[in-house]
C-alpha atoms as a PDB file:
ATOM      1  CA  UNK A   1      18.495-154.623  -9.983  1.00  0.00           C
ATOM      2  CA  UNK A   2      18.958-158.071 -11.342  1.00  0.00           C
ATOM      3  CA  UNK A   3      14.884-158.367 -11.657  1.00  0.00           C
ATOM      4  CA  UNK A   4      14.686-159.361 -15.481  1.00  0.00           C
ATOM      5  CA  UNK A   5      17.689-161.114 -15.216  1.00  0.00           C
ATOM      6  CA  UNK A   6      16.542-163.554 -12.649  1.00  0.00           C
ATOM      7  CA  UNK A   7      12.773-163.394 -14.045  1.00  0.00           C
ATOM      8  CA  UNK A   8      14.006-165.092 -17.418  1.00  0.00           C
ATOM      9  CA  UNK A   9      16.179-167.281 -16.057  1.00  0.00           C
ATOM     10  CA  UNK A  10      13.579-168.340 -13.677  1.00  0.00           C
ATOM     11  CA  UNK A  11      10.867-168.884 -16.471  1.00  0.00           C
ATOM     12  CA  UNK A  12      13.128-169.353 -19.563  1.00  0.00           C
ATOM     13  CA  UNK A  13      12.192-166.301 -21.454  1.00  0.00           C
ATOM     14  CA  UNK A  14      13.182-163.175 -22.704  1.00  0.00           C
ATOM     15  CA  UNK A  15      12.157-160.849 -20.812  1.00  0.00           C
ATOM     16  CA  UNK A  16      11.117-157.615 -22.771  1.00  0.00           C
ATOM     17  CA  UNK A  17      11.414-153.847 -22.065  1.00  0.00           C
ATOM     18  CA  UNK A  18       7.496-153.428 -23.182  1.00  0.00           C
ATOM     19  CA  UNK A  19       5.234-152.893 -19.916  1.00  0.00           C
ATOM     20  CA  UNK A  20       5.504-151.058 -16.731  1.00  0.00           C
ATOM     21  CA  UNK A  21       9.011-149.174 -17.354  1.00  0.00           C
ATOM     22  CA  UNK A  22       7.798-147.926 -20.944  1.00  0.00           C
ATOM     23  CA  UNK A  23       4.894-147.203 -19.961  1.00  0.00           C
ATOM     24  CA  UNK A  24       6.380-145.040 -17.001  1.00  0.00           C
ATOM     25  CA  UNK A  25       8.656-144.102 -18.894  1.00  0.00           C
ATOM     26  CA  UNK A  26       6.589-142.425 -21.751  1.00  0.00           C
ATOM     27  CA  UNK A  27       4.121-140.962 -18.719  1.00  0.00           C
ATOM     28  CA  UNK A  28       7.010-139.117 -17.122  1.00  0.00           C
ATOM     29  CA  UNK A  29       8.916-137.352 -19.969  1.00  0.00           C
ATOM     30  CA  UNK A  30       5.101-136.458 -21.432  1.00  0.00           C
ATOM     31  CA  UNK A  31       4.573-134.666 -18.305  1.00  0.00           C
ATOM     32  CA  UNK A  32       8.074-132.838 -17.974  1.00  0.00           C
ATOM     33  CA  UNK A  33       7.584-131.934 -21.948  1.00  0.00           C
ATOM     34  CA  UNK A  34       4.080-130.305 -20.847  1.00  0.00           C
ATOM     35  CA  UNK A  35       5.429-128.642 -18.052  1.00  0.00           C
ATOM     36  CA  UNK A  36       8.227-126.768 -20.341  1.00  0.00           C
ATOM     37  CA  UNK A  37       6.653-126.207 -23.317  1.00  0.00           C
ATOM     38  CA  UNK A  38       3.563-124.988 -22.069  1.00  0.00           C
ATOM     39  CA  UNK A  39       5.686-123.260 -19.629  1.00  0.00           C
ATOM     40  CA  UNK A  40       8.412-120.200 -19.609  1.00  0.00           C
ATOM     41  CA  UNK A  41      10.764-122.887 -21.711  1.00  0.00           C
ATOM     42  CA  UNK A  42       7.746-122.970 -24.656  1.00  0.00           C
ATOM     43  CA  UNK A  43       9.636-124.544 -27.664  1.00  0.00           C
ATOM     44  CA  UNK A  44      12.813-124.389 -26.152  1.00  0.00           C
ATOM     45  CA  UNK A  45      11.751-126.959 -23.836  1.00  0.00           C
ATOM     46  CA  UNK A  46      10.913-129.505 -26.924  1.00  0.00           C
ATOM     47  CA  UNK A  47      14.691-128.420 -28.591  1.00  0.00           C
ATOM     48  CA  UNK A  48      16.504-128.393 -25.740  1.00  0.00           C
ATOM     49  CA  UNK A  49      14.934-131.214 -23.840  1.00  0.00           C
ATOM     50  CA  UNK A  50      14.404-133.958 -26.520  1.00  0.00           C
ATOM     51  CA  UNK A  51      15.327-132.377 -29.963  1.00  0.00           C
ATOM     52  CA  UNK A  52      18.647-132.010 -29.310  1.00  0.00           C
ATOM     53  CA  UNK A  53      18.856-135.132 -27.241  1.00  0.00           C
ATOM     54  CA  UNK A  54      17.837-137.492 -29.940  1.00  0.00           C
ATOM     55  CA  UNK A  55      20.474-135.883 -32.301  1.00  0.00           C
ATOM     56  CA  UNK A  56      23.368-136.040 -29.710  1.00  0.00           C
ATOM     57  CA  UNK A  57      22.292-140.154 -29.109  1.00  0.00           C
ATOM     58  CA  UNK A  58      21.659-140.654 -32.385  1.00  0.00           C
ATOM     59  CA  UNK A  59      17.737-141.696 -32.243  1.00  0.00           C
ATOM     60  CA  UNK A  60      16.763-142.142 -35.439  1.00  0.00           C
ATOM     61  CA  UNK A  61      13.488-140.776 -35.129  1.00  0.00           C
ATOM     62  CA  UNK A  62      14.716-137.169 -35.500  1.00  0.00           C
ATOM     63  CA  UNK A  63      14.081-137.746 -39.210  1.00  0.00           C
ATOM     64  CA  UNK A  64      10.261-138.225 -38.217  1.00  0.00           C
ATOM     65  CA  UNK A  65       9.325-137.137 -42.082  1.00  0.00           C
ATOM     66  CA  UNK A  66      11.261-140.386 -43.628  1.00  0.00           C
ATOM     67  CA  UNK A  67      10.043-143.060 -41.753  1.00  0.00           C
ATOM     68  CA  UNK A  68       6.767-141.867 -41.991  1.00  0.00           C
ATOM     69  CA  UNK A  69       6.872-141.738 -45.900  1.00  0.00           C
ATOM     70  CA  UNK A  70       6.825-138.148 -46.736  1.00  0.00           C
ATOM     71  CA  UNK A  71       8.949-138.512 -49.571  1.00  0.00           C
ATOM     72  CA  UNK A  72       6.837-141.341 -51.254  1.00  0.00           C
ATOM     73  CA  UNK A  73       4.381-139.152 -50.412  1.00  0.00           C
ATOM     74  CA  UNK A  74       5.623-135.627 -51.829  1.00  0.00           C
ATOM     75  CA  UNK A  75       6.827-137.945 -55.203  1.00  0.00           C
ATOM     76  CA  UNK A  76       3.159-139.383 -55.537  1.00  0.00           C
ATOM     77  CA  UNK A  77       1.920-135.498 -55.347  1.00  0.00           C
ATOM     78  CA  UNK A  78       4.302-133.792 -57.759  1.00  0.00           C
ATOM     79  CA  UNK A  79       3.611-136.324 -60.783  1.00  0.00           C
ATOM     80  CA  UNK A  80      -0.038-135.562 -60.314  1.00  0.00           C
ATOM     81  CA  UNK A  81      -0.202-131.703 -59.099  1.00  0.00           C
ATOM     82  CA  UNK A  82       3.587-131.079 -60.799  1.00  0.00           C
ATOM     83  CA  UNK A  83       5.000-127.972 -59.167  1.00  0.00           C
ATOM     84  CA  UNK A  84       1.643-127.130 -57.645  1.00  0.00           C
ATOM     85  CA  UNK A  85       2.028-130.156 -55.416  1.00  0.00           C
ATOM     86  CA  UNK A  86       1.437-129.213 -51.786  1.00  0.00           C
ATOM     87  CA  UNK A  87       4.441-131.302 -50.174  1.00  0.00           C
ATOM     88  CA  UNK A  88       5.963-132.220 -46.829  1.00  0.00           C
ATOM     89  CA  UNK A  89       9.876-131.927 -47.840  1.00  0.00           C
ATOM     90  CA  UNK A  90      11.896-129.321 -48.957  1.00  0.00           C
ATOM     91  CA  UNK A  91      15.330-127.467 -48.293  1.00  0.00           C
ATOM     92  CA  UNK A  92      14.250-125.813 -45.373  1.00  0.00           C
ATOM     93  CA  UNK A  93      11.905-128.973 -43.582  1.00  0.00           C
ATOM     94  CA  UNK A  94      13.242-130.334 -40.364  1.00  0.00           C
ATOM     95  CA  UNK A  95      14.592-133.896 -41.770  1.00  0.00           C
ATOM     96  CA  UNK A  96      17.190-131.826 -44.073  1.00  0.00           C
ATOM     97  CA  UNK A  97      18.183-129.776 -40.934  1.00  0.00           C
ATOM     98  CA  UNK A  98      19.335-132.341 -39.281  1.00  0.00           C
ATOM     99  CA  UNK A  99      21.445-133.828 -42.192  1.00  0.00           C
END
């Protein structure tokens, strides 16, 4: 339990939250995601299992579409292709439903 604690006092470091555990971490809930929504759960089992999760903690990546530059994006299409532009956002995309 006191592992990192002891580690970086030991070595004087920091000890970061980058190897083994992440990359656990990211194995197991990949796996349980497969399981559902290729499963019975299909989508449900993304919403219900991290969607909704993120929102309720707060995780910013729920608004995947900003930080990956969709707007900058969608702006840099409409002043070239004006309102035939072919963009990411919108009323209805998933960053504006989660407000």
């Amino acid at each position: 339990q006191s592992f990192q604690a002891d580690a970086a006092r030991e070595a004087g470091i920091f000890h970061h939250l980058i190897t083994l555990p992440t990359y656990h971490t990211a194995a197991l809930s990949t796996d349980n995601l497969a399981k559902e929504y290729f499963g019975e759960q299909g989508m449900l089992g993304y919403v219900a299992g991290v969607q909704r999760k993120e929102i309720r903690q707060g995780i910013a990546c729920v608004k995947h579409q900003n930080m990956a530059g969709s707007d900058m994006g969608d702006d840099h299409k409409e002043y070239f292709a004006g309102e035939a532009a072919l963009k990411a956002a919108g009323e209805d995309n998933t960053m504006n439903q989660f407000g």
